[in-house]
PDB file of N, CA and C in Angstrom:
ATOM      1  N   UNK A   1     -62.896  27.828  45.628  1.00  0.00           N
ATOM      2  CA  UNK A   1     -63.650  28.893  44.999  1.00  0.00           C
ATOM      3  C   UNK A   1     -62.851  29.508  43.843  1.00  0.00           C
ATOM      4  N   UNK A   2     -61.609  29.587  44.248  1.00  0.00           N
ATOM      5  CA  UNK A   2     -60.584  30.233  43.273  1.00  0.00           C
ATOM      6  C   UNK A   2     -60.729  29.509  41.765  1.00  0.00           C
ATOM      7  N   UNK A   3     -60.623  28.133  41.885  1.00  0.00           N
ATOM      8  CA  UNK A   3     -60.798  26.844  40.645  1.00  0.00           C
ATOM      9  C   UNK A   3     -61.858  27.136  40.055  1.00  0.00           C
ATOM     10  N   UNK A   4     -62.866  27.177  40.671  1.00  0.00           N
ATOM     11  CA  UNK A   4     -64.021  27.383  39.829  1.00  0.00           C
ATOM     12  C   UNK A   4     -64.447  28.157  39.392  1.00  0.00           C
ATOM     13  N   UNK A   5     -63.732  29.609  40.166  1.00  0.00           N
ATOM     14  CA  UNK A   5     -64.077  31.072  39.222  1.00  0.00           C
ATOM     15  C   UNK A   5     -62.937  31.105  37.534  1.00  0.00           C
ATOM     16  N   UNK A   6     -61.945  29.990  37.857  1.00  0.00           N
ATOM     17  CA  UNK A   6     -61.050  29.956  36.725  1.00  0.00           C
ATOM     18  C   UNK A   6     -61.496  29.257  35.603  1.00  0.00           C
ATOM     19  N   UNK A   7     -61.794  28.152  36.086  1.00  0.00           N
ATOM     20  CA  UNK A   7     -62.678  27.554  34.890  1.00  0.00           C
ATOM     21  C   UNK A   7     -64.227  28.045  34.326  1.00  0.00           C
ATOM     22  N   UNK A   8     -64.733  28.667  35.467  1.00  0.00           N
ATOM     23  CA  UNK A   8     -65.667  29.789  34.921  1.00  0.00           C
ATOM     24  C   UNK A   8     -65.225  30.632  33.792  1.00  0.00           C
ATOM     25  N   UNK A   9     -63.887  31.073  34.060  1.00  0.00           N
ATOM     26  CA  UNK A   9     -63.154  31.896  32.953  1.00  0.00           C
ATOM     27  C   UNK A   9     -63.225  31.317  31.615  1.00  0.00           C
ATOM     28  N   UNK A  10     -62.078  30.116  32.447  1.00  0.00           N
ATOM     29  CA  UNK A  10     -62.157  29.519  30.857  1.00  0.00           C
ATOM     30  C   UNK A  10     -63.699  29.188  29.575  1.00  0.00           C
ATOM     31  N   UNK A  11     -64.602  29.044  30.285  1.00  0.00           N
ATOM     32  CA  UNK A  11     -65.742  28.526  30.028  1.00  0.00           C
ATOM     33  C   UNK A  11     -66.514  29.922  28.983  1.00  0.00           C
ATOM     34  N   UNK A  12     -66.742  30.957  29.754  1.00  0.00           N
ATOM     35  CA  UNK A  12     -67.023  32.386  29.184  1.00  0.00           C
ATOM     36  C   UNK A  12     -66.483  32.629  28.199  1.00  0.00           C
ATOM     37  N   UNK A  13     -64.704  32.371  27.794  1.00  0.00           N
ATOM     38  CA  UNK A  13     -63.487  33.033  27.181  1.00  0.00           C
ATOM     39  C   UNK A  13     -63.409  34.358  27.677  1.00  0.00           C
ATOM     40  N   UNK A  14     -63.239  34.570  29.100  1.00  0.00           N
ATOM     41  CA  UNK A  14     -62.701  36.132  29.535  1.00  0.00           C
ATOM     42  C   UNK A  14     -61.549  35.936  29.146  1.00  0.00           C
ATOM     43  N   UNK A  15     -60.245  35.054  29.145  1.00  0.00           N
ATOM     44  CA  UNK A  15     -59.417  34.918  29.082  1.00  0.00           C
ATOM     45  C   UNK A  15     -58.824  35.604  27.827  1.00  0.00           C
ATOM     46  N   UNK A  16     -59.680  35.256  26.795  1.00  0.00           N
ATOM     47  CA  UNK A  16     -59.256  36.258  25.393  1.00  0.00           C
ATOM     48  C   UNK A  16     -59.263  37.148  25.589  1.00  0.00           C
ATOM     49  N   UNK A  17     -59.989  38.011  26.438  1.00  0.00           N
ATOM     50  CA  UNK A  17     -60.293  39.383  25.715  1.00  0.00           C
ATOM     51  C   UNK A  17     -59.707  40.031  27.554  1.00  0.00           C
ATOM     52  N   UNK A  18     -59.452  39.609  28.375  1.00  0.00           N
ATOM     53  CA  UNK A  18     -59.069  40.145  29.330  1.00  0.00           C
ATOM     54  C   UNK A  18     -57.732  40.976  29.191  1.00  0.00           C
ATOM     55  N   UNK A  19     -57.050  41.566  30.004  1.00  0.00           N
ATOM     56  CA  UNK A  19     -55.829  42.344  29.936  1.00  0.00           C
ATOM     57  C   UNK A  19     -54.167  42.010  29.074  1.00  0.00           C
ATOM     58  N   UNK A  20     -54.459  40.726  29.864  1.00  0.00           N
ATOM     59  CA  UNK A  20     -53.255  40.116  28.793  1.00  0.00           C
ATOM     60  C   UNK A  20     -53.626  39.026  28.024  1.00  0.00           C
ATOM     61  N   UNK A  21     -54.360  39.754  27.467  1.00  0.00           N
ATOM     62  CA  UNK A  21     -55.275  38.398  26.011  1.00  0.00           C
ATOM     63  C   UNK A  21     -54.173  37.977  25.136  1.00  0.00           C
ATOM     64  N   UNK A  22     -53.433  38.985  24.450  1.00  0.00           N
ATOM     65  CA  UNK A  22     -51.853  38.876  23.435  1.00  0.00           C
ATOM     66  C   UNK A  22     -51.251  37.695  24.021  1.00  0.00           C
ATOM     67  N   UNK A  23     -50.755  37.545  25.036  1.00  0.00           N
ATOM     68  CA  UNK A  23     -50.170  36.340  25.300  1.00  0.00           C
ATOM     69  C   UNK A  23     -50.613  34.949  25.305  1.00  0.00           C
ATOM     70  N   UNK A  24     -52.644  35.206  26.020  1.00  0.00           N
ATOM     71  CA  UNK A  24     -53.034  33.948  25.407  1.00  0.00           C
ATOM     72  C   UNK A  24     -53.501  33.913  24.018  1.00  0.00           C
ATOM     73  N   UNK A  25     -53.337  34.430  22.919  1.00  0.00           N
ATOM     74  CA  UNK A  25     -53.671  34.351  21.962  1.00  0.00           C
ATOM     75  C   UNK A  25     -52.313  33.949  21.331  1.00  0.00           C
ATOM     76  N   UNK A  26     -51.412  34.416  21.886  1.00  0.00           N
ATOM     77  CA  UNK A  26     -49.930  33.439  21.039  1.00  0.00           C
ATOM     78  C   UNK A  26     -49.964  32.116  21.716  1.00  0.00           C
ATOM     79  N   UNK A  27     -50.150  31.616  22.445  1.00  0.00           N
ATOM     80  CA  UNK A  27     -50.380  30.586  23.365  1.00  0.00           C
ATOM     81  C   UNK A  27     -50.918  29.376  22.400  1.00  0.00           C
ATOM     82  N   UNK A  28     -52.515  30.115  22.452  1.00  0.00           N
ATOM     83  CA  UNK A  28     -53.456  29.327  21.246  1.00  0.00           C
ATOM     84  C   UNK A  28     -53.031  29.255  19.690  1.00  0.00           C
ATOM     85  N   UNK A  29     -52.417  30.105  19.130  1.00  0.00           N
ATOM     86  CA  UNK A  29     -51.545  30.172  18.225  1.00  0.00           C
ATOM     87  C   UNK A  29     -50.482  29.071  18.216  1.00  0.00           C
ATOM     88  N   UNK A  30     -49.678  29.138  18.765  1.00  0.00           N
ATOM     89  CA  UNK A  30     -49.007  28.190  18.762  1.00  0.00           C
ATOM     90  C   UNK A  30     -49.483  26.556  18.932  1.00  0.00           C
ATOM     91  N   UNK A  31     -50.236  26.561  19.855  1.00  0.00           N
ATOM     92  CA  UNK A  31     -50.649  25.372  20.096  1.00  0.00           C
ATOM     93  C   UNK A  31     -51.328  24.437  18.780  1.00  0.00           C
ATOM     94  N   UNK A  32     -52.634  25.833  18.218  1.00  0.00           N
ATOM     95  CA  UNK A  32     -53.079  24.995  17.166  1.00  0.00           C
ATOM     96  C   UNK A  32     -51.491  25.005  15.714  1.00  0.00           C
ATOM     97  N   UNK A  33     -51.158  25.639  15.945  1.00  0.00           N
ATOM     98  CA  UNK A  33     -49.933  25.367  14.697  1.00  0.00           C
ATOM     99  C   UNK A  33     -49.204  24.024  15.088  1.00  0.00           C
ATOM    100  N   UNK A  34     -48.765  23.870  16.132  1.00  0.00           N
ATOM    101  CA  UNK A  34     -48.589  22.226  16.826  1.00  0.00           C
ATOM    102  C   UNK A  34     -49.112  21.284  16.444  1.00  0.00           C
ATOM    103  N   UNK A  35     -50.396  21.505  16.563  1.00  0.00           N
ATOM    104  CA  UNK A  35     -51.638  20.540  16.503  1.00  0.00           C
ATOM    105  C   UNK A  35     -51.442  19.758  15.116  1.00  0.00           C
ATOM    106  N   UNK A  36     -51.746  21.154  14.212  1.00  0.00           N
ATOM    107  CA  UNK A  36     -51.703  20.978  13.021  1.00  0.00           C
ATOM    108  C   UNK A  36     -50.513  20.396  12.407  1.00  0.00           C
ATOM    109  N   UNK A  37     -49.385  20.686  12.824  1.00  0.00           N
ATOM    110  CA  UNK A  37     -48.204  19.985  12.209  1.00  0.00           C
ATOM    111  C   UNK A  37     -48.151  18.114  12.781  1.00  0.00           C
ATOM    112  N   UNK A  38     -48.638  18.127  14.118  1.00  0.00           N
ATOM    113  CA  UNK A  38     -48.918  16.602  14.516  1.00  0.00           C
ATOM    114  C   UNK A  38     -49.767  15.972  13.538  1.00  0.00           C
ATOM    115  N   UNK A  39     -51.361  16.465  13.255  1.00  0.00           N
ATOM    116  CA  UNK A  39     -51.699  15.659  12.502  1.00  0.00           C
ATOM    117  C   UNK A  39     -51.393  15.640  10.950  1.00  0.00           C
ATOM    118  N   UNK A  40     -51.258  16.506  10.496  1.00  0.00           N
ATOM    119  CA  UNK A  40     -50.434  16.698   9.218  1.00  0.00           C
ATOM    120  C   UNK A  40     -48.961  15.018   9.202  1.00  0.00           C
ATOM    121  N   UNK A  41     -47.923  14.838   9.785  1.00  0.00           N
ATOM    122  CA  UNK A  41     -47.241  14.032  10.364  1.00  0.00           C
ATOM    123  C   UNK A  41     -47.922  12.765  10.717  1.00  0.00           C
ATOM    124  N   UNK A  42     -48.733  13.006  10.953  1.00  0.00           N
ATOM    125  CA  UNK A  42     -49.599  11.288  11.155  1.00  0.00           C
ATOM    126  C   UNK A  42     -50.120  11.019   9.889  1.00  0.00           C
ATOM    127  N   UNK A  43     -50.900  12.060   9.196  1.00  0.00           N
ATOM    128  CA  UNK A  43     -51.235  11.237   7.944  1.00  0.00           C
ATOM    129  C   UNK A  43     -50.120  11.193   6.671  1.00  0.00           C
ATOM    130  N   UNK A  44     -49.395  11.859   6.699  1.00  0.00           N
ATOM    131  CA  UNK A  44     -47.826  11.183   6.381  1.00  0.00           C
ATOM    132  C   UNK A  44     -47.330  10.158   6.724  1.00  0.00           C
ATOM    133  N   UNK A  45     -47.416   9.893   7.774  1.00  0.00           N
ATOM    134  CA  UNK A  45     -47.042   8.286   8.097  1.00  0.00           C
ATOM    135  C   UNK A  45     -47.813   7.055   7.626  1.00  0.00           C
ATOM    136  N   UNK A  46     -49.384   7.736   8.008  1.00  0.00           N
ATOM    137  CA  UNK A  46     -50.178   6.567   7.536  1.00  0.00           C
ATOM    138  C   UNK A  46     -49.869   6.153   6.137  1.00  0.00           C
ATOM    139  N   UNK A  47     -49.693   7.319   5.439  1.00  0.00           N
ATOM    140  CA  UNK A  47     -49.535   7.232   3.895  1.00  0.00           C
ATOM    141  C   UNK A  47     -48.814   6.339   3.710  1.00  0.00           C
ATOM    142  N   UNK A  48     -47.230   6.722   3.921  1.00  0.00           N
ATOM    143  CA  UNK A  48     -46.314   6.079   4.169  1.00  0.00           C
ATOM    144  C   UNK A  48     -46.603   4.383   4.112  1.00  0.00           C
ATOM    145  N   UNK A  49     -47.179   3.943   5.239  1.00  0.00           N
ATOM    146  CA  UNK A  49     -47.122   2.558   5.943  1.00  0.00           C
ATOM    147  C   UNK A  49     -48.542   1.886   4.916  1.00  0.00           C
ATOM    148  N   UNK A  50     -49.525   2.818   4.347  1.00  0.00           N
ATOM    149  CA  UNK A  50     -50.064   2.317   2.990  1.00  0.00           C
ATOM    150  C   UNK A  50     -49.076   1.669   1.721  1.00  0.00           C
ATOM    151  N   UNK A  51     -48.164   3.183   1.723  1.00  0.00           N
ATOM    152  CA  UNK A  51     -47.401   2.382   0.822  1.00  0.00           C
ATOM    153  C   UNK A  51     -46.602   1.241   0.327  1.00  0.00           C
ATOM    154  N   UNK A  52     -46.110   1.338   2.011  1.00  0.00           N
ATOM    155  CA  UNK A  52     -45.147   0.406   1.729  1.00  0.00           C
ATOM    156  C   UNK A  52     -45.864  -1.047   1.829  1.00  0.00           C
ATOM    157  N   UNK A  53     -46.897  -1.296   2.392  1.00  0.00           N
ATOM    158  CA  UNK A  53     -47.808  -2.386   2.238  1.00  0.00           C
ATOM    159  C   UNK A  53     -47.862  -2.881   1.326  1.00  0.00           C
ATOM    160  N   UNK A  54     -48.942  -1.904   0.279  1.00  0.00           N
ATOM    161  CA  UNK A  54     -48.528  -2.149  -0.977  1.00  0.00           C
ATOM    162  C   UNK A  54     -47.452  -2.779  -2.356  1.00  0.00           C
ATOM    163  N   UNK A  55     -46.317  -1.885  -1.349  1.00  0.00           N
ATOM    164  CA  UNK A  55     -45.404  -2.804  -2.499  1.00  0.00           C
ATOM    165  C   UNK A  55     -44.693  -3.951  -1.871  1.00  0.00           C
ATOM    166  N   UNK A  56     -44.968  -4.187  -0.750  1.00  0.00           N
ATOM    167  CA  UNK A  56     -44.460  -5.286  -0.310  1.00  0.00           C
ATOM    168  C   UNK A  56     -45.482  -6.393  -0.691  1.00  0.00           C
ATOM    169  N   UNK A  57     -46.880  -6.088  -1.148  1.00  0.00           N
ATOM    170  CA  UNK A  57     -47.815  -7.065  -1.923  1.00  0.00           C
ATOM    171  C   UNK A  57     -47.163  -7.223  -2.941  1.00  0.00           C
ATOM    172  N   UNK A  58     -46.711  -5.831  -4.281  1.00  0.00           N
ATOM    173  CA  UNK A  58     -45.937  -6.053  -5.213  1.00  0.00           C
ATOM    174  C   UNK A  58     -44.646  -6.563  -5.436  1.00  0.00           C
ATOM    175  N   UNK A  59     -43.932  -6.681  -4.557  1.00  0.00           N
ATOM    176  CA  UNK A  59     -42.878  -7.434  -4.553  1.00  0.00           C
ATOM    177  C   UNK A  59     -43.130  -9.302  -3.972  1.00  0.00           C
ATOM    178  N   UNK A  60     -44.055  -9.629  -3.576  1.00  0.00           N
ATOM    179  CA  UNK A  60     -44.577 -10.759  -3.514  1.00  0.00           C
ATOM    180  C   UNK A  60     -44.670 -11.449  -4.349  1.00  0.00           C
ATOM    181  N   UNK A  61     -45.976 -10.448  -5.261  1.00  0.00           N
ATOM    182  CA  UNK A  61     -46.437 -11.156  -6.936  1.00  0.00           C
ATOM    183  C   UNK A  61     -45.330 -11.458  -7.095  1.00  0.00           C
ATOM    184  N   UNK A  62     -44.426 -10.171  -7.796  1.00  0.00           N
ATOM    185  CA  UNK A  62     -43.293 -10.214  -8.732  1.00  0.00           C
ATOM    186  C   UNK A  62     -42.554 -11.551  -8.274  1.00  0.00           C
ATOM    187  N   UNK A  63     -41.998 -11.734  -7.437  1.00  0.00           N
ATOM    188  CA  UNK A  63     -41.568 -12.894  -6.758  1.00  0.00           C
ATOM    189  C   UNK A  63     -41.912 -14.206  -7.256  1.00  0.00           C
ATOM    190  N   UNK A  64     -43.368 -13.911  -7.002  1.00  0.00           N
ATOM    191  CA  UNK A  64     -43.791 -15.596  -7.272  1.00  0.00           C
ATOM    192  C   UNK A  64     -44.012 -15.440  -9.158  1.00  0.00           C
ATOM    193  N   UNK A  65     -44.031 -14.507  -9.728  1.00  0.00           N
ATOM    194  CA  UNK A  65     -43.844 -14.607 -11.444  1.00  0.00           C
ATOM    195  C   UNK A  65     -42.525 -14.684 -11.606  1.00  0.00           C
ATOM    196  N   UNK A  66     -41.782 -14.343 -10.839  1.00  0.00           N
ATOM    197  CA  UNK A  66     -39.968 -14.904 -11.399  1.00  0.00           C
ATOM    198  C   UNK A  66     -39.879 -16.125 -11.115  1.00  0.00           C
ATOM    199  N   UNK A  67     -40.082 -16.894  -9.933  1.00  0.00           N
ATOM    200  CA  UNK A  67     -40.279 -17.957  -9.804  1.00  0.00           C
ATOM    201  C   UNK A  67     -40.976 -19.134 -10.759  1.00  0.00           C
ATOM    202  N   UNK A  68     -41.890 -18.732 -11.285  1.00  0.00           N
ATOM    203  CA  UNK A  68     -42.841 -19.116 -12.170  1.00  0.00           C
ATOM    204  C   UNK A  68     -41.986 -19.396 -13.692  1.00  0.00           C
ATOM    205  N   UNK A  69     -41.702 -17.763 -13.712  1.00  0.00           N
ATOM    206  CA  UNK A  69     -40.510 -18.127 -14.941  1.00  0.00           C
ATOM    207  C   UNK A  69     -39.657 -18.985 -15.173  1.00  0.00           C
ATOM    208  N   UNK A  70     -38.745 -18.594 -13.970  1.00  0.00           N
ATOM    209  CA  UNK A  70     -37.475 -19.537 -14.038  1.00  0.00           C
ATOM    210  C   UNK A  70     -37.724 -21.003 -13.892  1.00  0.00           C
ATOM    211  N   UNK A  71     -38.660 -21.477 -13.547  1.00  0.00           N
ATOM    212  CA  UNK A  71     -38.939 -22.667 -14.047  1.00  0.00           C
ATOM    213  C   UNK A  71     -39.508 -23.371 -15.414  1.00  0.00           C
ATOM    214  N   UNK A  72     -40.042 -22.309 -15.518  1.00  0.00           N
ATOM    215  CA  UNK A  72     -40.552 -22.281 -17.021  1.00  0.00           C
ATOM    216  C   UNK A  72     -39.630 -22.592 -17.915  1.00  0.00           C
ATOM    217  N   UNK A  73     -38.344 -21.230 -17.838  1.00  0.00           N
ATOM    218  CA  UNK A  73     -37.584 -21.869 -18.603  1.00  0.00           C
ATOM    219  C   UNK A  73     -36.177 -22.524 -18.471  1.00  0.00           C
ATOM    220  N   UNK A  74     -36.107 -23.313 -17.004  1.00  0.00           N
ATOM    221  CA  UNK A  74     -35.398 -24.407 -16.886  1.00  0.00           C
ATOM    222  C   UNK A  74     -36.035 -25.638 -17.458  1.00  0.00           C
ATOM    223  N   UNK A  75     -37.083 -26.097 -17.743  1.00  0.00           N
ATOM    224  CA  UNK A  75     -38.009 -27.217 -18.174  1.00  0.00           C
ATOM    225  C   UNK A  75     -37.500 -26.209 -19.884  1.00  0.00           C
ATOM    226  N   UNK A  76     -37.831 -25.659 -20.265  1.00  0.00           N
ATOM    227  CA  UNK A  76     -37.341 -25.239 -21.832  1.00  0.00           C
ATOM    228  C   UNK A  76     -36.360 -25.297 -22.260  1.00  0.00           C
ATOM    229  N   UNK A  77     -35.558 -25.222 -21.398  1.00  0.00           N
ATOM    230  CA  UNK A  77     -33.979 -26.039 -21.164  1.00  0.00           C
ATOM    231  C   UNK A  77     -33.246 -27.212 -21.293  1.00  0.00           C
ATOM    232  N   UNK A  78     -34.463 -28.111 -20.904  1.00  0.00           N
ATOM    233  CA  UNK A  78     -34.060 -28.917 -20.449  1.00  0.00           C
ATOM    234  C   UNK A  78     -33.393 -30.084 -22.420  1.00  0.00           C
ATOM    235  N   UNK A  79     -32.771 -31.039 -22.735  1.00  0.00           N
ATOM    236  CA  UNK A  79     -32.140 -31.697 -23.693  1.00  0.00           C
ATOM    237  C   UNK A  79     -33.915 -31.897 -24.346  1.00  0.00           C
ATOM    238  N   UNK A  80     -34.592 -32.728 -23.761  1.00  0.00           N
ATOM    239  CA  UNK A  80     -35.403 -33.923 -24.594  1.00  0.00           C
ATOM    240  C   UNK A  80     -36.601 -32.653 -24.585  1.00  0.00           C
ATOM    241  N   UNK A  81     -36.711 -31.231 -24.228  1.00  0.00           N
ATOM    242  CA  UNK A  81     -37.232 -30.433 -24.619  1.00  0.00           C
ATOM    243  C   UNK A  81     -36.980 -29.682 -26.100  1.00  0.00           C
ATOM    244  N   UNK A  82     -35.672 -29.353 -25.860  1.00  0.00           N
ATOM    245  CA  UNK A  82     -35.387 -28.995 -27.024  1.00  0.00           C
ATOM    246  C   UNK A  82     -35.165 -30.082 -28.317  1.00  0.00           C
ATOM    247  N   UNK A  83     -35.302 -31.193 -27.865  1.00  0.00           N
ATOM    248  CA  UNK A  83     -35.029 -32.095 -28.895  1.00  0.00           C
ATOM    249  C   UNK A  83     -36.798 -32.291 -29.391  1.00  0.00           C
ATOM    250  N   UNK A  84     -37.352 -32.447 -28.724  1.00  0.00           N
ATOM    251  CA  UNK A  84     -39.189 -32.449 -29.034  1.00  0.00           C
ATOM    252  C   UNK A  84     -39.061 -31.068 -30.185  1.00  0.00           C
ATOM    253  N   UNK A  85     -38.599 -30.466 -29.728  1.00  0.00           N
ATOM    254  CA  UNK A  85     -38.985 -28.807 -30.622  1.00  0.00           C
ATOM    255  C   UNK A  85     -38.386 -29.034 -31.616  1.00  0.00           C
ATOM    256  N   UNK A  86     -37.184 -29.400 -31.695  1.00  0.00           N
ATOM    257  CA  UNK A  86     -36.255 -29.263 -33.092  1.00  0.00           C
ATOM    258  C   UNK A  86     -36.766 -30.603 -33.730  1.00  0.00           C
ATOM    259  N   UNK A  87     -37.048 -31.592 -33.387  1.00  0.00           N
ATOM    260  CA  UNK A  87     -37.976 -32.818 -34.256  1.00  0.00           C
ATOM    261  C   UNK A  87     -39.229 -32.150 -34.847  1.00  0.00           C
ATOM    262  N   UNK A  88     -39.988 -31.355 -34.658  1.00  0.00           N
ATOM    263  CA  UNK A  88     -41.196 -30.984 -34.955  1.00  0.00           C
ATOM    264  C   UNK A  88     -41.109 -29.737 -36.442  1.00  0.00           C
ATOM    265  N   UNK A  89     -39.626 -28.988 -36.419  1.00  0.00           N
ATOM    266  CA  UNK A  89     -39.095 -28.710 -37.394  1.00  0.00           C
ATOM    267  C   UNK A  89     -38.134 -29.361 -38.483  1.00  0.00           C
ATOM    268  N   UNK A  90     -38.333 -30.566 -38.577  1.00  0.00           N
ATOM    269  CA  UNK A  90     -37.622 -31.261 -39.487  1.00  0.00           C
ATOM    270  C   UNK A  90     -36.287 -31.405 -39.349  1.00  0.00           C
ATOM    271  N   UNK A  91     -35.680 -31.348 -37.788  1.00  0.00           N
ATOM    272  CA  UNK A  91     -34.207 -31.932 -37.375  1.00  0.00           C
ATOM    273  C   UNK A  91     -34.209 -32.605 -36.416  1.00  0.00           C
ATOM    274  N   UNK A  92     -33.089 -33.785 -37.018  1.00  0.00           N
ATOM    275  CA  UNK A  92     -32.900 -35.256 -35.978  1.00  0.00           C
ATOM    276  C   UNK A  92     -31.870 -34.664 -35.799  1.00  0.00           C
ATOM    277  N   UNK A  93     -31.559 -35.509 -34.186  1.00  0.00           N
ATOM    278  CA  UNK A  93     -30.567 -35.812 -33.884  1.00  0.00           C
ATOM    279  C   UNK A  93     -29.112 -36.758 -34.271  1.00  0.00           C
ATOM    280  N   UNK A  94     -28.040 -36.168 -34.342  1.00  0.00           N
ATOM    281  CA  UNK A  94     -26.936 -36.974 -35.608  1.00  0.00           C
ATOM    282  C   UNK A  94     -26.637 -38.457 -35.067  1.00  0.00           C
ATOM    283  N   UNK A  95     -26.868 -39.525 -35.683  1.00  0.00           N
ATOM    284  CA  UNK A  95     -26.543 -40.835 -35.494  1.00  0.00           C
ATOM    285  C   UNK A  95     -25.185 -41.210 -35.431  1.00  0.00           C
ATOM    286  N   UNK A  96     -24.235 -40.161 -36.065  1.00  0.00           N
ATOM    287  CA  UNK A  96     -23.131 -40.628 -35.682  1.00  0.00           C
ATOM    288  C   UNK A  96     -22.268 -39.454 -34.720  1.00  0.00           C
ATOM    289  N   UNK A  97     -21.601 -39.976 -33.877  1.00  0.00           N
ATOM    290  CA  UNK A  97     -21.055 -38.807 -32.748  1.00  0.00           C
ATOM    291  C   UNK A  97     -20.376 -37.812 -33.565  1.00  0.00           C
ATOM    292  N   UNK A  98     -19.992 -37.039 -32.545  1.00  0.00           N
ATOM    293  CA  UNK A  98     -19.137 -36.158 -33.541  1.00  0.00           C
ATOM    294  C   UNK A  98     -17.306 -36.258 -33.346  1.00  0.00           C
ATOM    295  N   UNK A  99     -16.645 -36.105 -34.006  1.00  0.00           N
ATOM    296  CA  UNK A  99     -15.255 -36.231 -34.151  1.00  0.00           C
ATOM    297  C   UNK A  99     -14.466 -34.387 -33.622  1.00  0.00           C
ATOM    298  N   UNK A 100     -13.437 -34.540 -33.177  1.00  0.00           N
ATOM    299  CA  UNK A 100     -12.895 -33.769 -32.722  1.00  0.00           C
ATOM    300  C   UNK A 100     -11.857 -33.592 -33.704  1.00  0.00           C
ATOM    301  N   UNK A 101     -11.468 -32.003 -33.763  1.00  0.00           N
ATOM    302  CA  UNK A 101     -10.621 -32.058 -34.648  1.00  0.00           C
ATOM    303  C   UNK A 101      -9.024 -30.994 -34.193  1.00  0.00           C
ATOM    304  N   UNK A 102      -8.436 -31.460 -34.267  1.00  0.00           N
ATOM    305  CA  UNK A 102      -6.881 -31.326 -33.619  1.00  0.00           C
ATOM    306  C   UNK A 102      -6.166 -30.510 -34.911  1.00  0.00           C
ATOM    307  N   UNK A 103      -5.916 -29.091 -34.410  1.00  0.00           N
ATOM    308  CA  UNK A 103      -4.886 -28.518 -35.120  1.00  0.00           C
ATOM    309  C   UNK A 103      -3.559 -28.204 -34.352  1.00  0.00           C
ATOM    310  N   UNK A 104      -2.830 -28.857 -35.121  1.00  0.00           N
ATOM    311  CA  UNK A 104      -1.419 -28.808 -34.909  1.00  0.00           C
ATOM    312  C   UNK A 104      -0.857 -27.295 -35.217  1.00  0.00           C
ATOM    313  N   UNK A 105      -0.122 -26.816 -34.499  1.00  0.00           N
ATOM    314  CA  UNK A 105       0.165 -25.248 -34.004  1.00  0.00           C
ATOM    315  C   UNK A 105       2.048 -25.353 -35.123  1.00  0.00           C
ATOM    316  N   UNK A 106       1.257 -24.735 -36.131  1.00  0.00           N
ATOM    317  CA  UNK A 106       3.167 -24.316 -37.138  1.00  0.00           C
ATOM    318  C   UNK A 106       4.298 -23.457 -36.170  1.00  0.00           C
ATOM    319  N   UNK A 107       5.126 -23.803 -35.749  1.00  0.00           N
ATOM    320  CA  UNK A 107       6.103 -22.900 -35.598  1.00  0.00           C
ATOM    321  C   UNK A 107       7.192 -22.744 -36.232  1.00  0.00           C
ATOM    322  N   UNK A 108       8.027 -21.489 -36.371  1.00  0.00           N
ATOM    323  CA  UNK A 108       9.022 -21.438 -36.957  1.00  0.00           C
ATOM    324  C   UNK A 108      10.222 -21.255 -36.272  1.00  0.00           C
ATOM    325  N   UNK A 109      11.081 -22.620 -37.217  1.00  0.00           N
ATOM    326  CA  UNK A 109      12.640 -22.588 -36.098  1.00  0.00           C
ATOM    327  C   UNK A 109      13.261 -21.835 -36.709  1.00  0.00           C
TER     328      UNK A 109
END
């Protein structure tokens, strides 16, 4: 009988306005300030775990365009590449090798 005249209480809200209402009203106070800081904190996180999704998509791309590059210009690199390019501007390659040239170092005795 006792239970059910309490939750009767609760049900009415005598509880607010009864004798020591101040205490449940810091009670509820507090609680919803709780509340509020929990979900406040969750959608911070969610945010969060959006974000970082995100750039972990962007760091993917980027990835596969460096990749992309650096092959790009290892093949642009490469001898019979650059020799295609520089033929197409009016330079051959020299028919005769090239010679090395040796300087002898003067010292004084």
């Amino acid at each position: 009988m006792k239970m059910k005249k309490g939750i009767l209480d609760i049900l009415k809200g005598t509880f607010l306005v009864s004798g020591d209402a101040p205490k449940n009203w810091l009670f509820i106070i507090y609680a919803s300030f709780l509340a509020a800081v929990m979900i406040s904190s969750s959608h911070s996180a969610d945010r969060k775990v959006h974000r970082i999704a995100a750039l972990n998509e962007e760091v993917r791309e980027l990835r596969s365009k460096f990749v992309d590059a650096r092959s790009d210009v290892q093949q642009l690199k490469l001898e019979s590449t650059i020799t295609k390019t520089v033929q197409e501007k009016g330079l051959f390659p020299s028919e005769t090798p090239p010679k090395k040239i040796r300087v002898k170092s003067l010292r004084s005795k």
